[in-house]
PDB file of N, CA and C in Angstrom:
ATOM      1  N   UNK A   1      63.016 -58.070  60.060  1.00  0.00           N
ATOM      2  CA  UNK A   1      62.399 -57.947  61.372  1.00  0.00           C
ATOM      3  C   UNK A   1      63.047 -58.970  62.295  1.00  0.00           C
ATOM      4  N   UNK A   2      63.482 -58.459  63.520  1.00  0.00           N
ATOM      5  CA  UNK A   2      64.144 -59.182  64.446  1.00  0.00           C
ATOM      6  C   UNK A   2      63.085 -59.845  65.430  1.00  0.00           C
ATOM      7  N   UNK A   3      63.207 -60.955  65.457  1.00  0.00           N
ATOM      8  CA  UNK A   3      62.645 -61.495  66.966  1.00  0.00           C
ATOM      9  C   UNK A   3      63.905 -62.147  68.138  1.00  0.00           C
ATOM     10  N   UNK A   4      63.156 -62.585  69.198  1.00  0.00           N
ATOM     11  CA  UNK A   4      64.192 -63.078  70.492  1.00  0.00           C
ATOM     12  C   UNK A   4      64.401 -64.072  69.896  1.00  0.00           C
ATOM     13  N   UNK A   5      64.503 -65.232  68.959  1.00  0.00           N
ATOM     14  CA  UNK A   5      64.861 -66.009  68.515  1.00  0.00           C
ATOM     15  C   UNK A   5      66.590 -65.908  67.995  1.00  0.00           C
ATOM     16  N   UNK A   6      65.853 -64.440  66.924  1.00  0.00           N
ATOM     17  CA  UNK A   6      67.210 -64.084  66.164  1.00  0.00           C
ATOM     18  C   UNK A   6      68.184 -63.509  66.606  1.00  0.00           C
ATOM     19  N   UNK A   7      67.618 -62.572  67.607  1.00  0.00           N
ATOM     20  CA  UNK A   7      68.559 -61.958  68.680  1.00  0.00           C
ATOM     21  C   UNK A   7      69.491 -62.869  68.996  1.00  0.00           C
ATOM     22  N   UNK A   8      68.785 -64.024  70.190  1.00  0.00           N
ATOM     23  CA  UNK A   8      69.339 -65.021  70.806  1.00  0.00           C
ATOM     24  C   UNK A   8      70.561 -65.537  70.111  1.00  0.00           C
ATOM     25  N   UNK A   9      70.733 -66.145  68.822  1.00  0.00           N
ATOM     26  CA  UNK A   9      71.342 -66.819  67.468  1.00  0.00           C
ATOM     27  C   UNK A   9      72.482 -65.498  67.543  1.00  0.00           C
ATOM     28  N   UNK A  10      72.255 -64.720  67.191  1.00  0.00           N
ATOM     29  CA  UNK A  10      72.901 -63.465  66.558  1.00  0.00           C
ATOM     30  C   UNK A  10      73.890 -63.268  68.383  1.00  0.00           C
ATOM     31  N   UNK A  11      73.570 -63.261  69.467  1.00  0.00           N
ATOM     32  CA  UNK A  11      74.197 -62.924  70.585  1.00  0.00           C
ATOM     33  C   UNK A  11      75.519 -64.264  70.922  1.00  0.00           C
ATOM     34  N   UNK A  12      74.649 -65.667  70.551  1.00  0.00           N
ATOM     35  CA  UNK A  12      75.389 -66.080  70.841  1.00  0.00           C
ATOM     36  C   UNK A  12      76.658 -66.335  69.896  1.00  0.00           C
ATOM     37  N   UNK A  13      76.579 -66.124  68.526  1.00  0.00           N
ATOM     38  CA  UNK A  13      77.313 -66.092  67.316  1.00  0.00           C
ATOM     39  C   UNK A  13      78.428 -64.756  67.918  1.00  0.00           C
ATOM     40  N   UNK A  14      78.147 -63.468  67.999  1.00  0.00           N
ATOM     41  CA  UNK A  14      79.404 -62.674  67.801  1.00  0.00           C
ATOM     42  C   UNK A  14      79.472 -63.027  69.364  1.00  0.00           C
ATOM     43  N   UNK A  15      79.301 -63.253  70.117  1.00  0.00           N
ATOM     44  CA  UNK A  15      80.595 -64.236  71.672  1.00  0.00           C
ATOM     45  C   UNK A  15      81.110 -65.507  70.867  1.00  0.00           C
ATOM     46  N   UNK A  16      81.213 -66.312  70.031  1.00  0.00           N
ATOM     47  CA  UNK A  16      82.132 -67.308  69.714  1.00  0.00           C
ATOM     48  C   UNK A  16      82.727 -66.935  68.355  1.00  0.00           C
ATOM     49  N   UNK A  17      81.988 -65.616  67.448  1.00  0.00           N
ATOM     50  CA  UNK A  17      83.422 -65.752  66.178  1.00  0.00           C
ATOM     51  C   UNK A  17      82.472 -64.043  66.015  1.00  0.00           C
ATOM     52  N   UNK A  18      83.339 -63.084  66.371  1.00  0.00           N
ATOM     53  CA  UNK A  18      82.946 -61.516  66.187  1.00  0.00           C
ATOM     54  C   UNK A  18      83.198 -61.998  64.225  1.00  0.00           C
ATOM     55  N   UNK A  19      83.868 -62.342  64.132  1.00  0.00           N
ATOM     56  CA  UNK A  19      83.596 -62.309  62.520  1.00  0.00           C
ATOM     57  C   UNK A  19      82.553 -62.799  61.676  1.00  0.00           C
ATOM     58  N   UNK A  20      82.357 -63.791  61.908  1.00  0.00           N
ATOM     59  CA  UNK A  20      81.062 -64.749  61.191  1.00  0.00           C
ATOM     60  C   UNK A  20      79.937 -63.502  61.652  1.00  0.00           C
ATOM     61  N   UNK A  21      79.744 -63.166  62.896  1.00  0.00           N
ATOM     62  CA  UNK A  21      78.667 -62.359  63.167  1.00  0.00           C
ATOM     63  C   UNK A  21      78.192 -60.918  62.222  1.00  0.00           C
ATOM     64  N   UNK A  22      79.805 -60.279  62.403  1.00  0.00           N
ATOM     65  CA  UNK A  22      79.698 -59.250  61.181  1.00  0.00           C
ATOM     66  C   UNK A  22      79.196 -59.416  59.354  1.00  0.00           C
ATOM     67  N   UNK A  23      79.830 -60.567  59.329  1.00  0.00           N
ATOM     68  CA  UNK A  23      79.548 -61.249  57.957  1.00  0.00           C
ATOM     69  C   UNK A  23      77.818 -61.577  57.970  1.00  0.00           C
ATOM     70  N   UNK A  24      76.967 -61.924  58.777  1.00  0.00           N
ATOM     71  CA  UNK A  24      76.127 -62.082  58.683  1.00  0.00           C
ATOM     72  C   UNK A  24      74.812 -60.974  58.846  1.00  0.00           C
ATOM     73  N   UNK A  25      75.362 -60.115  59.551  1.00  0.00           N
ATOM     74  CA  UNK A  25      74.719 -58.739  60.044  1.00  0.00           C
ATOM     75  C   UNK A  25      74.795 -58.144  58.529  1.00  0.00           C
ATOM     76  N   UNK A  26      75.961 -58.755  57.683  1.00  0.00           N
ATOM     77  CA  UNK A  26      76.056 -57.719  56.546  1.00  0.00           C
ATOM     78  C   UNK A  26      74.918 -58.258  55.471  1.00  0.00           C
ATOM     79  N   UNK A  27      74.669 -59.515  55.950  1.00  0.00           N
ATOM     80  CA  UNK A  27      73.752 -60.337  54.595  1.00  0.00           C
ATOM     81  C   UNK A  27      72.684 -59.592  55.086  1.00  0.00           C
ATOM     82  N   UNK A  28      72.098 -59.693  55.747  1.00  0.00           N
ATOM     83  CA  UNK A  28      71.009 -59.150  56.445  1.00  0.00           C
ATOM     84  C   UNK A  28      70.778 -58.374  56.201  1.00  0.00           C
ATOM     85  N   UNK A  29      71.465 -56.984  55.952  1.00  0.00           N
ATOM     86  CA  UNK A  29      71.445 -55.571  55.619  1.00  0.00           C
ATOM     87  C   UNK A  29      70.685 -55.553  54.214  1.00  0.00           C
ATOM     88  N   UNK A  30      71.954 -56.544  53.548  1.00  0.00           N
ATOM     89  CA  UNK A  30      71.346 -56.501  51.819  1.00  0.00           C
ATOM     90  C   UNK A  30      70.229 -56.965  51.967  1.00  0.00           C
ATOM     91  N   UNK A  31      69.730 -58.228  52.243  1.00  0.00           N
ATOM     92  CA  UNK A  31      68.424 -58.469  51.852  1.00  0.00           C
ATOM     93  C   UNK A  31      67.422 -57.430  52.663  1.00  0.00           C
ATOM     94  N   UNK A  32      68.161 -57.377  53.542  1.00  0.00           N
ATOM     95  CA  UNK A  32      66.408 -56.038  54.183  1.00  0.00           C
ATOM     96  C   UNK A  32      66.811 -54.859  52.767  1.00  0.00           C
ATOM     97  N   UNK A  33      67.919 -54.669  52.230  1.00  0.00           N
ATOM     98  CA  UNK A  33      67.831 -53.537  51.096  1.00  0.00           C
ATOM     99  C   UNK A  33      67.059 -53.843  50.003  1.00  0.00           C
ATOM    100  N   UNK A  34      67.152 -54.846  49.864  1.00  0.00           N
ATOM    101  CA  UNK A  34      67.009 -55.389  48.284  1.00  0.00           C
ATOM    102  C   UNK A  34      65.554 -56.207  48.255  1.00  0.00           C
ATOM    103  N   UNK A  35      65.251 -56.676  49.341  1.00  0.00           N
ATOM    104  CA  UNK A  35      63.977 -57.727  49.073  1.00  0.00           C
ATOM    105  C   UNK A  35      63.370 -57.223  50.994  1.00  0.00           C
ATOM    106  N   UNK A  36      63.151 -55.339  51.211  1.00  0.00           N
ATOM    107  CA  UNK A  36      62.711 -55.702  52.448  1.00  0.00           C
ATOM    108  C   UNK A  36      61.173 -56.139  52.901  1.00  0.00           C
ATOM    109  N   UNK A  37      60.311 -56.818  51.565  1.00  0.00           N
ATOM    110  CA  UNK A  37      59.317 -58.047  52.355  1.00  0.00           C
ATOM    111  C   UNK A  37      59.442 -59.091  52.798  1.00  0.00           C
ATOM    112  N   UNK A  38      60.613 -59.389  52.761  1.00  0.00           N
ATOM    113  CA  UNK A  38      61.322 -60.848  53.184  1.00  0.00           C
ATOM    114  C   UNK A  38      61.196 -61.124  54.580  1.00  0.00           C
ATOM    115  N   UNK A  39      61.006 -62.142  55.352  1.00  0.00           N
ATOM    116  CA  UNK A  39      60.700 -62.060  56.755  1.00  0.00           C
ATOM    117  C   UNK A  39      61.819 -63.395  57.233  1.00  0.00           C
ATOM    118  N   UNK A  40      62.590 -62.960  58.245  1.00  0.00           N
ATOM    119  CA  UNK A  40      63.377 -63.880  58.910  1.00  0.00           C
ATOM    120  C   UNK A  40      62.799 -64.972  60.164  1.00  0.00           C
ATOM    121  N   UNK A  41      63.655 -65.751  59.934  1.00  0.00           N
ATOM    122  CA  UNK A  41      63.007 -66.790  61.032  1.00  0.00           C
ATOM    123  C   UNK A  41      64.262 -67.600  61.205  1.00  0.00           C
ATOM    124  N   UNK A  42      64.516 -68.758  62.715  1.00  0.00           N
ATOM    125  CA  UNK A  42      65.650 -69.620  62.951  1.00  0.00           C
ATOM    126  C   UNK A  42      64.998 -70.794  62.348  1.00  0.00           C
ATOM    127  N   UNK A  43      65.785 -71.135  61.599  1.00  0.00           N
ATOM    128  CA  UNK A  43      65.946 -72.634  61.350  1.00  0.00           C
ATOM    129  C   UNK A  43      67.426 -73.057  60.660  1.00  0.00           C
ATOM    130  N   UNK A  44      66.932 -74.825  61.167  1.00  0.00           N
ATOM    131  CA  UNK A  44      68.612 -75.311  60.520  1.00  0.00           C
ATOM    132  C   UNK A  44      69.720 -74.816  61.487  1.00  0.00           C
ATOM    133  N   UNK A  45      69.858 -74.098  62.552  1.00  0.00           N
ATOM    134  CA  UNK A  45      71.176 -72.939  63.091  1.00  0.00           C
ATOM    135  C   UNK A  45      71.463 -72.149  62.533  1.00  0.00           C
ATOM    136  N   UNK A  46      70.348 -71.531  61.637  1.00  0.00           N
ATOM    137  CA  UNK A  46      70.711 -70.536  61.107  1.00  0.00           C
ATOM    138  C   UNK A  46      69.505 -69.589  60.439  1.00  0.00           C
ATOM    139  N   UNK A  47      69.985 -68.317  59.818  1.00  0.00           N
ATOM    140  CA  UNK A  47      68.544 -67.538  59.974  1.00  0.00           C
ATOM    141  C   UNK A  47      67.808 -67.598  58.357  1.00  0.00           C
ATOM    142  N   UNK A  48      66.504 -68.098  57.788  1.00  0.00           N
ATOM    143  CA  UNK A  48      66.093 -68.351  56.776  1.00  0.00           C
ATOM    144  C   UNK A  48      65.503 -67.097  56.026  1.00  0.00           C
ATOM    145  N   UNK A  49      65.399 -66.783  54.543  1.00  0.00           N
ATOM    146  CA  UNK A  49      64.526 -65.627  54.479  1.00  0.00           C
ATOM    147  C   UNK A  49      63.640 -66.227  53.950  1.00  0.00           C
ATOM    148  N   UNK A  50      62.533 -65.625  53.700  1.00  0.00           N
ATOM    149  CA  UNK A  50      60.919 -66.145  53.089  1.00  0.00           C
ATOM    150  C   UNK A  50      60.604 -64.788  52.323  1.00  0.00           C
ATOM    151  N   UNK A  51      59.610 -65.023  51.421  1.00  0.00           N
ATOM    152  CA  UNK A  51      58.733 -64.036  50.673  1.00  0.00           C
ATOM    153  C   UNK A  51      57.361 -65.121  50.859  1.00  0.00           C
ATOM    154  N   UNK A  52      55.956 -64.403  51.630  1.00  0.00           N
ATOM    155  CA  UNK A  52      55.156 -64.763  51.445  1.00  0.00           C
ATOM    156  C   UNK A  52      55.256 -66.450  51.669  1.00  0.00           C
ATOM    157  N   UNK A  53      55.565 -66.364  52.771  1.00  0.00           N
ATOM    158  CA  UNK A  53      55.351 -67.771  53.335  1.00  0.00           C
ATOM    159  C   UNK A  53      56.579 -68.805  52.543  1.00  0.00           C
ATOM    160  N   UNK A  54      57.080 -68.642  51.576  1.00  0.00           N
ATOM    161  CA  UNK A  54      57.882 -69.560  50.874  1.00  0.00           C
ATOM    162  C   UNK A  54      59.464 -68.974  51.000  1.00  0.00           C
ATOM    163  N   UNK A  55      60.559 -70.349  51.752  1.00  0.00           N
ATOM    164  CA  UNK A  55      61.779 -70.202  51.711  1.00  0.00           C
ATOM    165  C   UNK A  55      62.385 -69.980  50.688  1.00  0.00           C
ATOM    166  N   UNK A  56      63.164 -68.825  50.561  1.00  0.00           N
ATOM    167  CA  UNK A  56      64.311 -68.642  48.947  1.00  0.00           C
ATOM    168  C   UNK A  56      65.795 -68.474  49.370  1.00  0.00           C
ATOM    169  N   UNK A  57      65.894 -68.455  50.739  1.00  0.00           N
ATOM    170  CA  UNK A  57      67.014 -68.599  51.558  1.00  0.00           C
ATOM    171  C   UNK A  57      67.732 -68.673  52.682  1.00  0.00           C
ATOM    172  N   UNK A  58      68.787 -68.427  52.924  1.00  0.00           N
ATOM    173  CA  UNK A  58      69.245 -68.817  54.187  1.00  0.00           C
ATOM    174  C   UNK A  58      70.517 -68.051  54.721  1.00  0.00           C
ATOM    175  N   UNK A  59      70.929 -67.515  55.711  1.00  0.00           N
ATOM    176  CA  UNK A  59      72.553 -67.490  55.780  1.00  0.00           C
ATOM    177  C   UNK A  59      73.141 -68.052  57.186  1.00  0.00           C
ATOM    178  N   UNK A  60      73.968 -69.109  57.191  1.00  0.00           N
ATOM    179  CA  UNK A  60      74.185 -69.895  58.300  1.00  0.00           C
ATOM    180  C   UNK A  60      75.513 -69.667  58.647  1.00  0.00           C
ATOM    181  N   UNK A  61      76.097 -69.716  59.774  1.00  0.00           N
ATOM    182  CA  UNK A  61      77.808 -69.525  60.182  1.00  0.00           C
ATOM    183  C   UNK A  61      78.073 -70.465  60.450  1.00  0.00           C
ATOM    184  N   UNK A  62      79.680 -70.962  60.173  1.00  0.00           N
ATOM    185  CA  UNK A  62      80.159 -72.139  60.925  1.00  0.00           C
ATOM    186  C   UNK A  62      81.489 -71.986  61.356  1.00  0.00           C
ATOM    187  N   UNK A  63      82.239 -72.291  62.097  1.00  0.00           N
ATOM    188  CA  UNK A  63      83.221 -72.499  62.448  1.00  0.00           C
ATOM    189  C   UNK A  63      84.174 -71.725  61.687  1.00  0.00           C
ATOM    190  N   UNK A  64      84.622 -72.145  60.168  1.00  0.00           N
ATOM    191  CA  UNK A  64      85.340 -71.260  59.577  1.00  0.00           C
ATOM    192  C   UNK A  64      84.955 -70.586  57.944  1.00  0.00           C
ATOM    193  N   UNK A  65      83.475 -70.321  58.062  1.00  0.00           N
ATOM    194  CA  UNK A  65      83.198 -69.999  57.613  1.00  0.00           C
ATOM    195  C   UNK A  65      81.581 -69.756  57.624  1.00  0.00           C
ATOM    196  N   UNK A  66      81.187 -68.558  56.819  1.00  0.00           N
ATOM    197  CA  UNK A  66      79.516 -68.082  56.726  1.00  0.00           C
ATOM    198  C   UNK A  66      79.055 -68.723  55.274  1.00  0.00           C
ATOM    199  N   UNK A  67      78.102 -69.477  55.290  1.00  0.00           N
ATOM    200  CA  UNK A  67      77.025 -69.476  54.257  1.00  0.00           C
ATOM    201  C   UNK A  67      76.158 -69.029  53.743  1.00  0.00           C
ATOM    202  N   UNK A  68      76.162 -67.813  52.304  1.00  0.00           N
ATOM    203  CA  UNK A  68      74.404 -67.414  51.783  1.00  0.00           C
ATOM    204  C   UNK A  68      73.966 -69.206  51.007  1.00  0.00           C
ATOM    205  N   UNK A  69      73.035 -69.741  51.413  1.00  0.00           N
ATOM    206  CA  UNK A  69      72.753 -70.244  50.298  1.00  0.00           C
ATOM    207  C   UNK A  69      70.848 -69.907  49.567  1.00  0.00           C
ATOM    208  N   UNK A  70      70.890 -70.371  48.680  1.00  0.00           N
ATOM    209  CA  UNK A  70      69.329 -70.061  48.293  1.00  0.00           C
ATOM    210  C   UNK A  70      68.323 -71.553  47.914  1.00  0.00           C
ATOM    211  N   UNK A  71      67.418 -71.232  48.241  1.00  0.00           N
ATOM    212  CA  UNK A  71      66.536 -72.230  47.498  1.00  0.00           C
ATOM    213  C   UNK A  71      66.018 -72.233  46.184  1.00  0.00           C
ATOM    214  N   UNK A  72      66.580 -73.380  45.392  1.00  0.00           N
ATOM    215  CA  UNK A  72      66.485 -73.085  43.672  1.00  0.00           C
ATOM    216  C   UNK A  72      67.481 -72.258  43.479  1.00  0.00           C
ATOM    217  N   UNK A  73      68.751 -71.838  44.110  1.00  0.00           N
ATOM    218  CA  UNK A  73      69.281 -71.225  43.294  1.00  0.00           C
ATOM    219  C   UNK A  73      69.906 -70.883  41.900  1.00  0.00           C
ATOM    220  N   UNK A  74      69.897 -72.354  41.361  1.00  0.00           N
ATOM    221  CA  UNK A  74      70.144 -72.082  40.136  1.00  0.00           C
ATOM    222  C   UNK A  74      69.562 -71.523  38.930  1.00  0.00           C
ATOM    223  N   UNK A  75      68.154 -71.385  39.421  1.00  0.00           N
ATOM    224  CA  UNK A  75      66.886 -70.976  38.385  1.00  0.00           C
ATOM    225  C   UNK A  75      67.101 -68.968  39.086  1.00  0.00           C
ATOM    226  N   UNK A  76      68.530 -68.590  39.685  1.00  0.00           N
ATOM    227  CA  UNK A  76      68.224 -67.239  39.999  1.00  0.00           C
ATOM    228  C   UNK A  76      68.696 -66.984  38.546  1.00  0.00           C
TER     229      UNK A  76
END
């Protein structure tokens, strides 16, 4: 689920790197496929996912490169 937050993030991302933007539109896709109770929100500069109130991840862009990372990921 999109809000003007994410919009905002997401508008100003593909005007400074059309790539990072695509790369991130694509994470997005999967998790709305794969986990779509997950609810997005901005934090950090970047967009977090949640299940039920609790963070399990994140995907952030930078300069020359996009980040998935997760919370606890090693216990995936």
């Amino acid at each position: 689920m999109s809000t003007p937050e994410i919009e905002g993030l997401l508008e100003a991302l593909r005007l400074a790197n059309m790539a990072a933007y695509e790369i991130v539109q694509q994470v997005r896709e999967v998790v709305q496929t794969e986990a779509p109770e997950s609810q997005e929100r901005v934090m950090y500069g970047g967009i977090m996912f949640a299940n039920k109130g609790t963070d399990w991840g994140g995907v952030f862009a930078y300069k020359n490169h996009v980040s998935f990372e997760f919370s606890k990921g090693a216990q995936l």
